[in-house]
Protein backbone atom coordinates (compact mmCIF):
# COMPACT_ATOMS: atom_id res chain seq x y z
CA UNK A 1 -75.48 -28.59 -71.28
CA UNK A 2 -78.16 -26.08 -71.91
CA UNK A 3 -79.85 -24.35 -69.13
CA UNK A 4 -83.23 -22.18 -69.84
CA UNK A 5 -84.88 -19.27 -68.02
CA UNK A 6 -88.25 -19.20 -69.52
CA UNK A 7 -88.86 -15.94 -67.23
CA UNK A 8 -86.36 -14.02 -69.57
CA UNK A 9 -86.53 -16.45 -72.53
CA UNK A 10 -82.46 -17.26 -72.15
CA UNK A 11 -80.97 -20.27 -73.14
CA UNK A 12 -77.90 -20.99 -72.39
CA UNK A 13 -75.32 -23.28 -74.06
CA UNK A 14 -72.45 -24.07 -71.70
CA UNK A 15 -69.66 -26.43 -72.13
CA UNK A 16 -67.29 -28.39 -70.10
CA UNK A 17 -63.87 -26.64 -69.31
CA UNK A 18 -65.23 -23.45 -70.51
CA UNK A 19 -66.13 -21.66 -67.69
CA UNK A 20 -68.78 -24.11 -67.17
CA UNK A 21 -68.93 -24.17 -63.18
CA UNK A 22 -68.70 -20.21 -63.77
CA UNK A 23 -71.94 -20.18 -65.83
CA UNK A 24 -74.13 -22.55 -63.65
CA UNK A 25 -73.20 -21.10 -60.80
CA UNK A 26 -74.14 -17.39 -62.10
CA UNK A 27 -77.23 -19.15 -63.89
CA UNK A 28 -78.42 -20.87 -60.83
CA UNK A 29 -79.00 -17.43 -59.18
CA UNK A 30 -81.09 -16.06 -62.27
CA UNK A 31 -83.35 -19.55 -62.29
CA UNK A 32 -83.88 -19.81 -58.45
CA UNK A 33 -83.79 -16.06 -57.73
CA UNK A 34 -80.67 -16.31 -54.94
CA UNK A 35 -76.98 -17.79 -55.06
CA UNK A 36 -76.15 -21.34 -54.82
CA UNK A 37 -76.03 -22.35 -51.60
CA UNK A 38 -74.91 -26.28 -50.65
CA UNK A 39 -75.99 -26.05 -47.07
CA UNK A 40 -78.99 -24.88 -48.16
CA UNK A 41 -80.06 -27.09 -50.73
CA UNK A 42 -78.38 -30.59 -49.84
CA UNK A 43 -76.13 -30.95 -52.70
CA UNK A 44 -72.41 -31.10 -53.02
CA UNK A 45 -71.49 -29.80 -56.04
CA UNK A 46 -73.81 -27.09 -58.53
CA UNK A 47 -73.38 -29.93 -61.13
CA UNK A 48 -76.02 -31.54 -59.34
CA UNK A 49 -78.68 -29.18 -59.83
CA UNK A 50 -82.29 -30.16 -61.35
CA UNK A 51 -83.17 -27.74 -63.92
CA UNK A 52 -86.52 -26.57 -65.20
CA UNK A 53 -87.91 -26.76 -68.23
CA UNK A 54 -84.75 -28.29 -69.69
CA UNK A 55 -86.94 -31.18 -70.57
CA UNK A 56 -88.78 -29.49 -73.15
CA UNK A 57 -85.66 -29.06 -75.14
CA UNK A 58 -84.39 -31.42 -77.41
CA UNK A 59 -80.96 -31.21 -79.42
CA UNK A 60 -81.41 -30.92 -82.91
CA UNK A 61 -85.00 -29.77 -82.67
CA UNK A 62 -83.81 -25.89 -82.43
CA UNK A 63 -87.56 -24.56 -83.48
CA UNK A 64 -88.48 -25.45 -79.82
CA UNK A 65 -86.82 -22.75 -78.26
CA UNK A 66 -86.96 -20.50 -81.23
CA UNK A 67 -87.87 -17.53 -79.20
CA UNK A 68 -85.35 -17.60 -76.68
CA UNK A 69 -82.24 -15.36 -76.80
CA UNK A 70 -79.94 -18.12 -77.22
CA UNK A 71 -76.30 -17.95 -75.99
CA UNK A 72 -72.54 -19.45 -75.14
CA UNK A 73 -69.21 -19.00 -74.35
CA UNK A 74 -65.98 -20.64 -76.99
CA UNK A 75 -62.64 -21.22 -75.81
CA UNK A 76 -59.28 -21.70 -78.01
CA UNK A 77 -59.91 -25.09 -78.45
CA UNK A 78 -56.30 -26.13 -77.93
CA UNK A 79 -56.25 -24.28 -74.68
CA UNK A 80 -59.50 -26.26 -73.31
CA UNK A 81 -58.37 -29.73 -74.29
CA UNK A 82 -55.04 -28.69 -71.94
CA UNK A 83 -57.73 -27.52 -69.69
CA UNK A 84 -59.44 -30.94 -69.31
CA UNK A 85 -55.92 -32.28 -69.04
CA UNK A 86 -55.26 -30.19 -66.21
CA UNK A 87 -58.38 -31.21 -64.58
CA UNK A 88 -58.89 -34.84 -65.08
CA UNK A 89 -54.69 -35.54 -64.01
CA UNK A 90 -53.81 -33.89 -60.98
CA UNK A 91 -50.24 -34.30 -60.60
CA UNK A 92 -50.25 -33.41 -56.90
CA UNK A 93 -52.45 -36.22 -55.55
CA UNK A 94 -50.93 -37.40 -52.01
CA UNK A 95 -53.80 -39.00 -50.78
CA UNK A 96 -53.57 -43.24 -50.82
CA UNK A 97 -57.32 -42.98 -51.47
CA UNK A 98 -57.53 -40.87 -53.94
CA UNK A 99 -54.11 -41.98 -55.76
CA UNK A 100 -56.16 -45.21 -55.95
CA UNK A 101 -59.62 -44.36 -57.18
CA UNK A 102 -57.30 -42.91 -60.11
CA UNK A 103 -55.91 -45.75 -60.51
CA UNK A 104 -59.15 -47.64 -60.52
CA UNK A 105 -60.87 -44.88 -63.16
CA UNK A 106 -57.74 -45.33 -65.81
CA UNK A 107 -57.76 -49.14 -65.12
CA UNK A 108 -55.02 -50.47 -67.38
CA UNK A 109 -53.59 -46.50 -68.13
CA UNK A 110 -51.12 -44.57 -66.82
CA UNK A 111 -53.43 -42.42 -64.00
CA UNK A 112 -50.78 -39.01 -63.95
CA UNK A 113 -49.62 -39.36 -68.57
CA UNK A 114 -47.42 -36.70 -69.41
CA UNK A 115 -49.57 -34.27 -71.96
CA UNK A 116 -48.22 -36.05 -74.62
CA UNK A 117 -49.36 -39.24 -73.58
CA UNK A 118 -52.48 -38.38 -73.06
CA UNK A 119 -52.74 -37.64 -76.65
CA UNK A 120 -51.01 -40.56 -78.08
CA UNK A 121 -53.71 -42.75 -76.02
CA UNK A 122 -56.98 -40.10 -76.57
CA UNK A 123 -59.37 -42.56 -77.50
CA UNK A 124 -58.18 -45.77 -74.75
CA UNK A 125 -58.55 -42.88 -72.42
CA UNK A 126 -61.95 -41.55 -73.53
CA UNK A 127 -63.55 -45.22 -74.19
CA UNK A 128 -62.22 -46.04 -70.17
CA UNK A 129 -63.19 -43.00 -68.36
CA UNK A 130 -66.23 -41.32 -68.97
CA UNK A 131 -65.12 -38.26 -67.60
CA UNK A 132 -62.90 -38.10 -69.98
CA UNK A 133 -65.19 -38.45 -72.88
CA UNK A 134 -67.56 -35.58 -71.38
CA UNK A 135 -64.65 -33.20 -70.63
CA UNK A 136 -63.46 -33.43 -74.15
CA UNK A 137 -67.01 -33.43 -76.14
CA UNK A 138 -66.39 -31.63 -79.48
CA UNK A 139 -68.09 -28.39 -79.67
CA UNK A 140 -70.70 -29.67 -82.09
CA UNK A 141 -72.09 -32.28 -79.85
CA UNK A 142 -73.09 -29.26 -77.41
CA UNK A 143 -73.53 -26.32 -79.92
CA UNK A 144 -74.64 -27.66 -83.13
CA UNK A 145 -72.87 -27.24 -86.95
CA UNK A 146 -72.73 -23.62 -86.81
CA UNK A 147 -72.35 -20.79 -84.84
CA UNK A 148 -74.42 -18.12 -86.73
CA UNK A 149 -77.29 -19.83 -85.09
CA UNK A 150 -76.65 -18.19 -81.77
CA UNK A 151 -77.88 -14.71 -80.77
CA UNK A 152 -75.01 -14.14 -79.40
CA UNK A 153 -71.13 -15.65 -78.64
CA UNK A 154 -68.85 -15.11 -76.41
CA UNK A 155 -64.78 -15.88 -76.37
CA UNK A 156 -63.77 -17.26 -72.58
CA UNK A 157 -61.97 -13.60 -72.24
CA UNK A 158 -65.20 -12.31 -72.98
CA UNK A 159 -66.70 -13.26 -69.45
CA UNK A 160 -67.29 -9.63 -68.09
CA UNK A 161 -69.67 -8.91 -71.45
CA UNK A 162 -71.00 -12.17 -70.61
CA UNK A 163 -72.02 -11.48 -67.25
CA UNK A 164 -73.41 -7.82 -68.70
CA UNK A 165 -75.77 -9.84 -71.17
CA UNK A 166 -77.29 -11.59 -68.17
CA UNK A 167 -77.38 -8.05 -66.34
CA UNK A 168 -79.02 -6.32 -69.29
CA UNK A 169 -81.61 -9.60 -69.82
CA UNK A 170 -82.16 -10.08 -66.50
CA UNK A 171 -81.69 -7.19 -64.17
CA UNK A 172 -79.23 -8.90 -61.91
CA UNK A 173 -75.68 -8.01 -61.37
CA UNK A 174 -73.67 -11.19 -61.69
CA UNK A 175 -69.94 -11.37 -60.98
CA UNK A 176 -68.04 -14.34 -62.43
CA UNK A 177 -66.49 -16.72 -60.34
CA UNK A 178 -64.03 -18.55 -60.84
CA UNK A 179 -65.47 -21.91 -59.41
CA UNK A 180 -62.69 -24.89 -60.69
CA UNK A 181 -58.75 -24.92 -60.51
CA UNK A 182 -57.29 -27.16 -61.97
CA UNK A 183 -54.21 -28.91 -60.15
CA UNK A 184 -51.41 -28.24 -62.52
CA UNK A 185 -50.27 -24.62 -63.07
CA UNK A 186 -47.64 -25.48 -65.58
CA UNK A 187 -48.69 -23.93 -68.91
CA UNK A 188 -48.46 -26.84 -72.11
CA UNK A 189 -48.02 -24.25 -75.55
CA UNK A 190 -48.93 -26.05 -79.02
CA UNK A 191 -45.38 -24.92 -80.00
CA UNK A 192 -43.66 -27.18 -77.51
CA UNK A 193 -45.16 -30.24 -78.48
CA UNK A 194 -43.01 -32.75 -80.50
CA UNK A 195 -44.11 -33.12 -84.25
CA UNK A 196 -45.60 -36.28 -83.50
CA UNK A 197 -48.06 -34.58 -80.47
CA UNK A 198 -48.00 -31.29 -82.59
CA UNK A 199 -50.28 -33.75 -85.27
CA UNK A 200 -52.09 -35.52 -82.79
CA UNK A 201 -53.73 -32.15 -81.19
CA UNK A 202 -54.26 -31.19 -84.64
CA UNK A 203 -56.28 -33.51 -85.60
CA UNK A 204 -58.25 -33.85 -82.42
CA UNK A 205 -59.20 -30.09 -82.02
CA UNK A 206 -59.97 -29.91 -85.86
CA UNK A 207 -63.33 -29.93 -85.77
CA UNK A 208 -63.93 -27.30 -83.25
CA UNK A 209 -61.57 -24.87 -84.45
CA UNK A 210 -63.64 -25.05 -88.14
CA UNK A 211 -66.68 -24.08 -85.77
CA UNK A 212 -64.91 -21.43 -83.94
CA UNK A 213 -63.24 -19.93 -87.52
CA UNK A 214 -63.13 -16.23 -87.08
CA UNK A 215 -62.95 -16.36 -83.40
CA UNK A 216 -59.74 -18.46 -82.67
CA UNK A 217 -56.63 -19.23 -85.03
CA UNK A 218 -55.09 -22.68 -85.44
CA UNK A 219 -51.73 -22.71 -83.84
CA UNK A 220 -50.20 -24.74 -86.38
């Protein structure tokens, strides 16, 4: 997703399960001038925010916004796709209703896989759920071929200079929240996988670890 201030000439790159909720929810205050507020503004979630002047924006046409100072934040890829893991199977669901509108959104997949499952069956999963298929989005299909492009990038455990970018650009002071936690705790390390899910996550976080060469290592 990219979100633009036109007041400061910022744009924003964010992607999911990288601090994403963390970055709307700081931009949100520099667009509308005050923190996000659900009571106040009807809406459940910051994910359903309308955004201005994102419309005049489109992906591939970079000229457009040419003059903006234009920004995002990487992640060891490895690390986010156990991050969307995490996130899209809870494994400490109790509730009838909501162990069934799991079952309903996997229809015909196991709703709680083991890591390793997930992985065997990444593409059943990501052609039935489209959650799925946005919470694992390569990094091209939000950022483009290359990096250099950017004005600036940030590593994930760079979110405090993040947060000073927006205070130096904007003149706000902006903590970072930490707005999503995922429901498993249990850390999954490349190392531990078997050779069969060792090649699997290879070859699906390929891709973005040749775009994020010289910020993150491959673990295998």
């Amino acid at each position: 997703m990219l979100i633009l201030s036109e007041k400061h000439k910022l744009a924003v790159f964010s992607i999911p399960k990288i601090a994403s909720s963390s970055i709307r929810l700081m931009m949100y205050e520099v667009t509308f001038g005050e923190p996000f507020d659900p009571l106040k503004t009807n809406l459940k979630s910051i994910y359903y925010v309308e955004w201005p002047n994102n419309n005049k924006f489109v992906y591939g046409a970079r000229g457009e916004i040419s003059d903006y100072f234009q920004t995002t934040v990487i992640r060891d890829p490895f690390k986010r796709l156990v991050s969307a893991y995490n996130f899209l199977f809870p494994k400490n669901i109790t509730n009838p209703a909501m162990k069934a509108k799991f079952a309903e959104r996997y229809s015909g997949l196991n709703p709680v896989p083991e890591f390793e499952e997930f992985l065997e069956n990444f593409e059943a999963y990501k052609e039935t759920a489209g959650t799925v298929e946005f919470h694992v989005r390569p990094y091209k299909n939000s950022l483009g071929s290359e990096l250099d492009q950017f004005n600036q990038v940030f590593k994930l455990e760079e979110m405090a200079g993040f947060s000073e970018m927006l205070r130096q650009k904007t003149g706000l002071s902006l903590d970072v929240p930490h707005a999503v936690k995922s429901g498993n705790t249990s850390p999954i390390k490349f190392q531990d996988l078997s050779e069969k899910g060792r090649k699997k996550a290879a070859e699906i976080c390929e891709d973005d670890y040749q775009l994020c060469k010289g910020y993150y290592e491959k673990p295998w």
